[in-house]
Protein backbone atom coordinates (compact mmCIF):
# COMPACT_ATOMS: atom_id res chain seq x y z
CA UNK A 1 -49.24 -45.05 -62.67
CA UNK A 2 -50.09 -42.11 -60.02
CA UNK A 3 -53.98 -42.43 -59.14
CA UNK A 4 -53.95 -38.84 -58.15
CA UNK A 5 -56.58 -37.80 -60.84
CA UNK A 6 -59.39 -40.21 -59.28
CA UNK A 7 -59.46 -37.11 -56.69
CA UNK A 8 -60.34 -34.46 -59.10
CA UNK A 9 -63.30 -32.22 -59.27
CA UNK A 10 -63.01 -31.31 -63.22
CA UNK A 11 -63.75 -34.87 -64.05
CA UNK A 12 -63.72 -33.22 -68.08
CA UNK A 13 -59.83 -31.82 -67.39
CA UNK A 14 -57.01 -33.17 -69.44
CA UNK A 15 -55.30 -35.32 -66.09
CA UNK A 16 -58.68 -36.64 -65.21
CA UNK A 17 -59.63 -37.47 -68.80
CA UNK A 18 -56.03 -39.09 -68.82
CA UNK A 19 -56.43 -41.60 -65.98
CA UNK A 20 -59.82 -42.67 -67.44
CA UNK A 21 -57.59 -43.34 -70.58
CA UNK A 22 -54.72 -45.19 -68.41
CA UNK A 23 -57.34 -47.18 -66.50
CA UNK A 24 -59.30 -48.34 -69.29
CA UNK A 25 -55.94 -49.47 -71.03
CA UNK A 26 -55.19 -51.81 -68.18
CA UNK A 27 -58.54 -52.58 -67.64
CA UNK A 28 -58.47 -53.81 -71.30
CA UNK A 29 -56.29 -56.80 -70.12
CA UNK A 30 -58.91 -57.90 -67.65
CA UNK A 31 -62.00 -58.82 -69.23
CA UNK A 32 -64.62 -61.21 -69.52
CA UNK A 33 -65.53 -63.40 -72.41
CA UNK A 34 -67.74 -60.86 -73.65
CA UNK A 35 -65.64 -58.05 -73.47
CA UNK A 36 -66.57 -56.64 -69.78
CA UNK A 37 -64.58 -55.55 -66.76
CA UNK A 38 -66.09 -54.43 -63.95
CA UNK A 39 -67.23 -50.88 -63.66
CA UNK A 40 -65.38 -48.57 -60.84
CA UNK A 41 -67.83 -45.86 -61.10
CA UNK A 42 -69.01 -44.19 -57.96
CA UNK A 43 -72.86 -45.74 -59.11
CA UNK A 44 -71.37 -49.64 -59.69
CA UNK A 45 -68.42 -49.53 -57.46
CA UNK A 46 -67.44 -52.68 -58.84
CA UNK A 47 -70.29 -55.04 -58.48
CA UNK A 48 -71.52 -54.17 -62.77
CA UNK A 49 -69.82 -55.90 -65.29
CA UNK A 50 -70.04 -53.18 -68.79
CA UNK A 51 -68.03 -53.15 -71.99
CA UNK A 52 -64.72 -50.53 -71.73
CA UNK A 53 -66.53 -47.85 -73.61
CA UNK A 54 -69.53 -47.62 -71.39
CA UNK A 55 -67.48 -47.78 -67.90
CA UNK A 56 -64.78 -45.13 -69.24
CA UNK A 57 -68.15 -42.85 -69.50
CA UNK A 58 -69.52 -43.90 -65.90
CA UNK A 59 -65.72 -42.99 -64.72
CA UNK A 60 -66.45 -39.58 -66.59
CA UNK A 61 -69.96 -39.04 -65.96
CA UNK A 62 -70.15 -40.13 -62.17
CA UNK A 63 -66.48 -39.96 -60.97
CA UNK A 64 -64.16 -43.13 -59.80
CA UNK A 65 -64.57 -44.56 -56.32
CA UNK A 66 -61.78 -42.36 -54.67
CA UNK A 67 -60.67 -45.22 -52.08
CA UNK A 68 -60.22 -47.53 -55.26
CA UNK A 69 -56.64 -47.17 -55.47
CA UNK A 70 -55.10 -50.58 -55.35
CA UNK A 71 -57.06 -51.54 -58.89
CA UNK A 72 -57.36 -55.60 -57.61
CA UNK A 73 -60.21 -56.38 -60.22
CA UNK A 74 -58.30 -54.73 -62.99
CA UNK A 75 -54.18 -56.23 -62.82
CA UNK A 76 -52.96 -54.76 -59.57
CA UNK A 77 -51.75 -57.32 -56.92
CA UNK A 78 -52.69 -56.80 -52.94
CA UNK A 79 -50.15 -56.14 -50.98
CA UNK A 80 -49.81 -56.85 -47.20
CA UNK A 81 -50.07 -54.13 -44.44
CA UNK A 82 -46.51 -54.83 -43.24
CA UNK A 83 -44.39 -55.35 -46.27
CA UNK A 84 -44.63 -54.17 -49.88
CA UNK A 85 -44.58 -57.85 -51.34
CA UNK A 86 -47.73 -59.12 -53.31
CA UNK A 87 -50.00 -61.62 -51.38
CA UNK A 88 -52.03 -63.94 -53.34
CA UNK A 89 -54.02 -66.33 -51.34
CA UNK A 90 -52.85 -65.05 -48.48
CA UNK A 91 -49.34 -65.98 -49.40
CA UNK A 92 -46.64 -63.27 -49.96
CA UNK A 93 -44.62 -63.63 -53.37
CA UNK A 94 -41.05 -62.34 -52.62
């Protein structure tokens, strides 16, 4: 999924308004037991744990953190510097 849209200005256009969409999908498989995922607003950046509807507002209202590209509290893997393969624990997966 191209994070392109995090960028945008017109937070209330159809692309932008789209990502918040995509990234509250696969935010939706990363929850807590009550129904939270942390909230990637420019105001939380991460650190506030809110319910999908609330945080796909913040996203709206205040904009995404634009350097939050690699989405590692919400599904995506790190990857290493010098190859593409996921790392976890410090281990690249092959």
């Amino acid at each position: 999924m191209s994070r392109n849209w995090i960028k945008l200005k017109d937070r209330f256009c159809d692309e932008y308004q789209k990502g918040v969409s995509e990234s509250i999908g696969a935010a939706s498989k990363h929850v807590d037991m009550l129904g939270r995922t942390r909230c990637p607003c420019k105001r939380c950046n991460n650190r506030n744990f809110k319910k999908l509807e609330i945080v796909a507002n913040d996203i709206t209202k205040t904009g995404m953190v634009e350097t939050y590209t690699t989405w590692i509290h919400h599904g995506d893997l790190m990857c290493s510097s010098s190859e593409n393969a996921p790392v976890i624990g410090g281990v690249n997966i092959p």
